[in-house]
N, C-alpha and C. Protein backbone atom coordinates (compact mmCIF):
# COMPACT_ATOMS: atom_id res chain seq x y z
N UNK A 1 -6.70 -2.98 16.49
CA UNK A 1 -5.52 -3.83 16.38
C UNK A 1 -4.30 -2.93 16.23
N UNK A 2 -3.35 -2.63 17.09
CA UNK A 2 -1.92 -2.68 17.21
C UNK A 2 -1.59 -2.57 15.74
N UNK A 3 -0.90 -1.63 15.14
CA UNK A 3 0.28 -1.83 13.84
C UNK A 3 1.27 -2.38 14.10
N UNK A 4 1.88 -2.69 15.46
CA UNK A 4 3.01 -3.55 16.05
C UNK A 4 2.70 -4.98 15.53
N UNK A 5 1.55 -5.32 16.39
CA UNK A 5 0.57 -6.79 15.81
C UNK A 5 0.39 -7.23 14.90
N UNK A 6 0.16 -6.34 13.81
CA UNK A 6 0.31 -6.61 12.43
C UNK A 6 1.17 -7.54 11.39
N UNK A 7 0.93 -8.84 10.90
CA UNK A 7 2.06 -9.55 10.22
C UNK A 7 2.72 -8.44 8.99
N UNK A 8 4.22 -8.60 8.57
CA UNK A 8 4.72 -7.83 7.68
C UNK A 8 4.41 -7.87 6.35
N UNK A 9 3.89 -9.09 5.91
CA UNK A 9 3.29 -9.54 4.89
C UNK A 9 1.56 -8.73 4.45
N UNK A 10 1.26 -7.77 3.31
CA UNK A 10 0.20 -6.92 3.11
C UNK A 10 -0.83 -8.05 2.89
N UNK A 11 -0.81 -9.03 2.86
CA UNK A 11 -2.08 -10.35 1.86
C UNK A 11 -2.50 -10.94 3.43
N UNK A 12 -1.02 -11.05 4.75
CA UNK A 12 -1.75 -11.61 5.32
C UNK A 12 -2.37 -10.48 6.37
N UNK A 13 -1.86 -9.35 6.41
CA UNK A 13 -2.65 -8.36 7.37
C UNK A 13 -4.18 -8.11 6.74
N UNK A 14 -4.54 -8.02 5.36
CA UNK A 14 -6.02 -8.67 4.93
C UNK A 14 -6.31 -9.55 5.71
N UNK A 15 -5.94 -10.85 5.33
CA UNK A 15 -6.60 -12.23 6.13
C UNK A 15 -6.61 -11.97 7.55
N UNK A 16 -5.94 -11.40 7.93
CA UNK A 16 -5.69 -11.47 9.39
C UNK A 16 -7.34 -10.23 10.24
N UNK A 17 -7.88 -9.09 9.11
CA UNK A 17 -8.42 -8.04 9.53
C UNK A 17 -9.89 -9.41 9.03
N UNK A 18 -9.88 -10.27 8.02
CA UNK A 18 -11.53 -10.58 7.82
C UNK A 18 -10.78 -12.36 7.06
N UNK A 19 -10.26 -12.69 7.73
CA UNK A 19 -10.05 -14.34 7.59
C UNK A 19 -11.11 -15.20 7.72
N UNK A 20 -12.02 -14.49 9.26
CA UNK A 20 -13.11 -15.46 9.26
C UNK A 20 -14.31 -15.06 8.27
N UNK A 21 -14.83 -16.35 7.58
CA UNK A 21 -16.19 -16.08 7.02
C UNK A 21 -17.54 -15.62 7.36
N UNK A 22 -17.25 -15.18 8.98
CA UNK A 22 -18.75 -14.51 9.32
C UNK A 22 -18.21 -12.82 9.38
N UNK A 23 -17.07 -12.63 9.29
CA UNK A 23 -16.28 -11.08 8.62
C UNK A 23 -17.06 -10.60 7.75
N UNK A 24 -16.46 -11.44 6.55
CA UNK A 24 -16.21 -11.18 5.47
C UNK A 24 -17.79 -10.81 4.72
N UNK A 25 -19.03 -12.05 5.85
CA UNK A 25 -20.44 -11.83 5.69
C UNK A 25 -20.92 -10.35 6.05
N UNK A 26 -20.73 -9.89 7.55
CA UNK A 26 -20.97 -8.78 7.61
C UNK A 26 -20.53 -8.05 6.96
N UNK A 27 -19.37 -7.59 5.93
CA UNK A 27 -18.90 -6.52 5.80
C UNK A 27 -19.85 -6.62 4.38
N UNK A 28 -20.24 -7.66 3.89
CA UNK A 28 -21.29 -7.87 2.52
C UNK A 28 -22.21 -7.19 3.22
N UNK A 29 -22.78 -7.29 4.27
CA UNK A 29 -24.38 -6.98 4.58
C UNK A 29 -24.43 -5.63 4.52
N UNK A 30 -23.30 -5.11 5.60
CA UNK A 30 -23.23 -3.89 5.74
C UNK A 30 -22.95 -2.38 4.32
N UNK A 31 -22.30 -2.97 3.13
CA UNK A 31 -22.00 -2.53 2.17
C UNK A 31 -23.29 -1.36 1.81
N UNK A 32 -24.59 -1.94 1.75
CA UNK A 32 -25.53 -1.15 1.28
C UNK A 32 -25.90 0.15 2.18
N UNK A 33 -25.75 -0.14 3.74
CA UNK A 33 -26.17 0.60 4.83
C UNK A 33 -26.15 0.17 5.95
N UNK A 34 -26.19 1.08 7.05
CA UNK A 34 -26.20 0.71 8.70
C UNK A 34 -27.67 -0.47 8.47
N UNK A 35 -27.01 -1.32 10.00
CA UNK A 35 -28.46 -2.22 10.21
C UNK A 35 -28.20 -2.67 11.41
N UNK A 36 -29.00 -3.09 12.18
CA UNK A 36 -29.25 -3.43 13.44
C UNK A 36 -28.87 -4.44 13.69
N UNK A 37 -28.19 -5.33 14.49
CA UNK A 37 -27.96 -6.74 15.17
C UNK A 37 -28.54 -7.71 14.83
N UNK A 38 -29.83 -7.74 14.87
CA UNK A 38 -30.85 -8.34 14.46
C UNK A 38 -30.93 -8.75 13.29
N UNK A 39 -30.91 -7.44 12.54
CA UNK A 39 -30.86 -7.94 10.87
C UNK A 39 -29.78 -8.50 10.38
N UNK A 40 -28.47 -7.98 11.19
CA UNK A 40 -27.23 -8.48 10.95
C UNK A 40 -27.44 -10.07 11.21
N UNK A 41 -28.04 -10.51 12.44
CA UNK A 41 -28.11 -11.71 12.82
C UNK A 41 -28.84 -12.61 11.49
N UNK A 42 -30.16 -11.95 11.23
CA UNK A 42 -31.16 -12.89 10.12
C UNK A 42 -30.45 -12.81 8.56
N UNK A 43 -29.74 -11.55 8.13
CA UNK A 43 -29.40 -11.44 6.71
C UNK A 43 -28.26 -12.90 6.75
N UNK A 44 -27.35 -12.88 7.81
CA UNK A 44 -26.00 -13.63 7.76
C UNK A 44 -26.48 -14.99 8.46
N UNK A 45 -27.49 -15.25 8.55
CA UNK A 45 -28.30 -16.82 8.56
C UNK A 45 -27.34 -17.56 10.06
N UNK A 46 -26.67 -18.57 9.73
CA UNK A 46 -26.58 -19.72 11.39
C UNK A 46 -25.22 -19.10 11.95
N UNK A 47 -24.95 -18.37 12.12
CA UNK A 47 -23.85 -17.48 12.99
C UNK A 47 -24.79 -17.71 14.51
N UNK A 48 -24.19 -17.63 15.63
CA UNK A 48 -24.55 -17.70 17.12
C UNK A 48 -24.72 -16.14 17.43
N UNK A 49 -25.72 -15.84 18.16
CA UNK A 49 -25.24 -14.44 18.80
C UNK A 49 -24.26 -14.12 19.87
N UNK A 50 -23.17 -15.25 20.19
CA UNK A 50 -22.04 -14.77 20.78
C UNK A 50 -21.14 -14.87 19.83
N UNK A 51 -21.13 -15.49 18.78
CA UNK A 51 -20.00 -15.53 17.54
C UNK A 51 -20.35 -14.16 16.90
N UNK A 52 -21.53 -13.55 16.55
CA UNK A 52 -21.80 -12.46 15.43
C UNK A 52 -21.30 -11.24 16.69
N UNK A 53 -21.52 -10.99 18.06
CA UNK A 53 -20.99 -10.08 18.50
C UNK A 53 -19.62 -10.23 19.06
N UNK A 54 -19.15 -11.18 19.48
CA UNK A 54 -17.48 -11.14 19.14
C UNK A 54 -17.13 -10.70 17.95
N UNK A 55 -17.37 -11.13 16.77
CA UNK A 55 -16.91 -10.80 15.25
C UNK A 55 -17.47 -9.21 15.20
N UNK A 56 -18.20 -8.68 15.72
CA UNK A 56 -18.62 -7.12 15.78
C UNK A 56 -17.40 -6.62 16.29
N UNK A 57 -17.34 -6.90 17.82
CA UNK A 57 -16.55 -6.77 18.86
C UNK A 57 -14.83 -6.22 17.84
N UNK A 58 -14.65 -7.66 17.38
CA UNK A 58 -13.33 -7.62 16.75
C UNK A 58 -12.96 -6.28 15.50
N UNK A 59 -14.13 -6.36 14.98
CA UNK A 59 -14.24 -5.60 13.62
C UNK A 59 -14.15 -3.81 13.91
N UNK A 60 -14.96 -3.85 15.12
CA UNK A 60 -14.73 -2.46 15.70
C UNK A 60 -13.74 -2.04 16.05
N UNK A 61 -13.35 -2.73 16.72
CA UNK A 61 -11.31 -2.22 17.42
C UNK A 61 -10.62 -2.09 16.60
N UNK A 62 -10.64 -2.77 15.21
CA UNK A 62 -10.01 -2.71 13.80
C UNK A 62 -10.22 -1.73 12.83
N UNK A 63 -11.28 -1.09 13.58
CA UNK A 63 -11.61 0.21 12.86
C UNK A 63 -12.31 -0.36 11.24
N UNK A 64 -12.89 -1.03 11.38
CA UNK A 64 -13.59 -1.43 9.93
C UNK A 64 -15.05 -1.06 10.14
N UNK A 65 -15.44 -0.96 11.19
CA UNK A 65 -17.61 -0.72 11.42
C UNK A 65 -17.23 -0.14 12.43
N UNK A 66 -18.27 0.73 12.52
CA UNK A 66 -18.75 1.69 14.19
C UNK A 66 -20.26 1.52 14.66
N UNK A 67 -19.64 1.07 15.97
CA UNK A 67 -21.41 0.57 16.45
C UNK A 67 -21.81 1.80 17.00
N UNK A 68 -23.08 2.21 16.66
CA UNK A 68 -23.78 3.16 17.63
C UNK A 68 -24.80 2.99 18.31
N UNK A 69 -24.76 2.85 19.97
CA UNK A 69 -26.07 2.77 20.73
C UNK A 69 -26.56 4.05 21.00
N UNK A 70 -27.61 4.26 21.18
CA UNK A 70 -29.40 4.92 21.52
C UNK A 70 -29.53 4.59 22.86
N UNK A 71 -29.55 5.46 23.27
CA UNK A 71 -30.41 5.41 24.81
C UNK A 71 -31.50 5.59 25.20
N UNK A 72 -32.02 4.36 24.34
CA UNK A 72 -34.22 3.96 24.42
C UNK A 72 -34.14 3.02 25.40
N UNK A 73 -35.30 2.57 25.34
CA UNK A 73 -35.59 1.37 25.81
C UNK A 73 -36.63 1.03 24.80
N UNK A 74 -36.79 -0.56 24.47
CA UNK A 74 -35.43 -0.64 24.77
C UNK A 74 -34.28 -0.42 23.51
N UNK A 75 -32.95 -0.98 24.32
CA UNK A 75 -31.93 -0.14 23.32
C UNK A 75 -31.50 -0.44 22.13
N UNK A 76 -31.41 0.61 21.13
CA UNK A 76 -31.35 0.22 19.67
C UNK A 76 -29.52 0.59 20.22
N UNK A 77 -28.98 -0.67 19.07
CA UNK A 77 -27.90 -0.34 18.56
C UNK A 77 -27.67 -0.60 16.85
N UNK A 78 -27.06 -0.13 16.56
CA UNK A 78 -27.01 0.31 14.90
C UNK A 78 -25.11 -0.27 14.59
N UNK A 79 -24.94 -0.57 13.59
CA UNK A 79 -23.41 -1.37 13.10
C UNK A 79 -23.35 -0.46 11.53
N UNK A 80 -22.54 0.19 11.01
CA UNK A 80 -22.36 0.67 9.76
C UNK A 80 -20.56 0.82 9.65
N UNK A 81 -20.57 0.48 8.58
CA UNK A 81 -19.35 0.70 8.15
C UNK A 81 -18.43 2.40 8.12
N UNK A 82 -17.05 2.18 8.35
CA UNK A 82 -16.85 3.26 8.66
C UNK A 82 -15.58 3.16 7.50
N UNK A 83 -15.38 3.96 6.82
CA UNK A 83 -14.86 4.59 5.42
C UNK A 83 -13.69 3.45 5.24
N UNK A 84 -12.91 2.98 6.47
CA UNK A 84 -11.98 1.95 6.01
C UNK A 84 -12.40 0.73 5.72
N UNK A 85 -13.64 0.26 6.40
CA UNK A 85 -14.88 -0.63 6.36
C UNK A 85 -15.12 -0.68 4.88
N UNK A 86 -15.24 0.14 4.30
CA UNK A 86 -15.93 0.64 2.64
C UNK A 86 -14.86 0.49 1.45
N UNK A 87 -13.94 0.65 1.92
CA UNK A 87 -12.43 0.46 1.37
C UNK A 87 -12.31 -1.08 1.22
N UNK A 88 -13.42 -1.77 1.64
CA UNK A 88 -12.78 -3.33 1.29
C UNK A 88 -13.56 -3.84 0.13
N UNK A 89 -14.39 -2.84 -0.48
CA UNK A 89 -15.78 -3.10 -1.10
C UNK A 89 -14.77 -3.89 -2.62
N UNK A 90 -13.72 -3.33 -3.48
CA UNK A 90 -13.36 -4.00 -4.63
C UNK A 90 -12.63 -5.49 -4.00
N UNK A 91 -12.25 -5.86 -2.53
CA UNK A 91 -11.78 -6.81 -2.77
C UNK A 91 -13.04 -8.14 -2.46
N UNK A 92 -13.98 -7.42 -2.01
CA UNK A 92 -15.50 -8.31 -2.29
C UNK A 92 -15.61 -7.99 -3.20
N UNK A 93 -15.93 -7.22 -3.90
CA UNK A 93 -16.35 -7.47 -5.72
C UNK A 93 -14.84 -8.36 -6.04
N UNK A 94 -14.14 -8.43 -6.15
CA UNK A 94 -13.35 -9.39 -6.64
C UNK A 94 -13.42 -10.64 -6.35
N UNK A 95 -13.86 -10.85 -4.81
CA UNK A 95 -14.35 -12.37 -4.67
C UNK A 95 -15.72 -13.05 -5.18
N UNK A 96 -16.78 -11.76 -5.39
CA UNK A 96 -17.91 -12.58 -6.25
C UNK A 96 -17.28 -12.76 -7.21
N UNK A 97 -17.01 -11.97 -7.87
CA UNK A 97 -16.78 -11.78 -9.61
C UNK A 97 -16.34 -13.71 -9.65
N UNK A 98 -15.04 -14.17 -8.84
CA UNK A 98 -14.42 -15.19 -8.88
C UNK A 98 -14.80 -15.71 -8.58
N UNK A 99 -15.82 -15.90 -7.54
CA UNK A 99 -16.71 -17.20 -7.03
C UNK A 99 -18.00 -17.17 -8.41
N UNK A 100 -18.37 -16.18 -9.15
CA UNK A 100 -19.19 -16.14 -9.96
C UNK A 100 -18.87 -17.27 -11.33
N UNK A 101 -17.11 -17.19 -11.74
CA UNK A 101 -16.64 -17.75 -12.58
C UNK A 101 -16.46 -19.09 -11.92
N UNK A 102 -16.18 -19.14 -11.01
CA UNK A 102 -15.48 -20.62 -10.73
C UNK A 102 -16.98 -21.73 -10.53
N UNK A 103 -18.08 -21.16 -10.19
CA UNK A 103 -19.33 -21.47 -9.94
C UNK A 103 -19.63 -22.01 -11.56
N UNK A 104 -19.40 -20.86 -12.70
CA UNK A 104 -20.08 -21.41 -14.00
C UNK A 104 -19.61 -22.40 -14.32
N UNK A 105 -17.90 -22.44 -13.84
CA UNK A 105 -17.15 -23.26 -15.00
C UNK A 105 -17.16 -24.63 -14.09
N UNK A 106 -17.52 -24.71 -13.22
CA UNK A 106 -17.82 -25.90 -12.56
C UNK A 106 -19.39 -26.79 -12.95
N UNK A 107 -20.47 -25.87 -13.33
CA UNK A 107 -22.17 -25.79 -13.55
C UNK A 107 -21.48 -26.54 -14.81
N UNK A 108 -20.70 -26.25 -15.78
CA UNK A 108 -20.43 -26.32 -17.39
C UNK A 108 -19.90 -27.91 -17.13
N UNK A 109 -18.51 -27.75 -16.35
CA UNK A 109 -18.17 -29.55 -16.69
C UNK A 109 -19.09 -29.94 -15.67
N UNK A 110 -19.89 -30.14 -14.87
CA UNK A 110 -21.23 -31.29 -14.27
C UNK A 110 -21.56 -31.76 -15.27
N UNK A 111 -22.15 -30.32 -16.14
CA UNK A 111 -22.91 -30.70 -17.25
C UNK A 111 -22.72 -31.63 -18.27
N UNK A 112 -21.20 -31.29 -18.67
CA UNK A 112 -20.68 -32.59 -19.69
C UNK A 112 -20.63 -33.94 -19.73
């Protein structure tokens, strides 16, 4: 993505790099280590395999993951995060942490 392209606003050039929720999934999956398409496909559950490789597609040009293909047969390709990719890791820990709280305190008034 263009720095021209970029909105001027820093909160929405975030949203704008992982707005969609099948992003924001891969970049969870990927956190621990490289993984294959496949696994990318089964860890991140009802995503399409033309939605999960567009959202690859996108994420790569953005410089957030680097895909690497193998020239087997047949062909392995591999998806891992690439250091700016890894750089998003506290603002996912900040969204569990908050989905963690907003989850209890919701479990608490059901309960009442």
């Amino acid at each position: 993505m263009e720095a021209t392209a970029l909105p001027a606003c820093p909160v929405e050039t975030t949203l704008t790099l992982i707005s969609d929720k099948w992003k924001v999934l891969i970049l969870r999956d990927l956190l621990p280590g490289t993984k294959r398409f496949g696994e990318l496909k089964k860890s991140i559950g009802s995503v399409s395999q033309k939605v999960l490789t567009s959202q690859l597609r996108q994420m790569e040009e953005s410089g957030l993951l680097l895909r690497t293909a193998y020239p087997e047969v047949p062909p392995r390709v591999e998806y891992s995060l690439t250091d700016l990719g890894y750089s998003i890791k506290p603002i996912l820990d900040a969204m569990q942490d908050w989905g963690e709280a907003y989850k209890a305190k919701n479990a608490s008034s059901l309960a009442s």
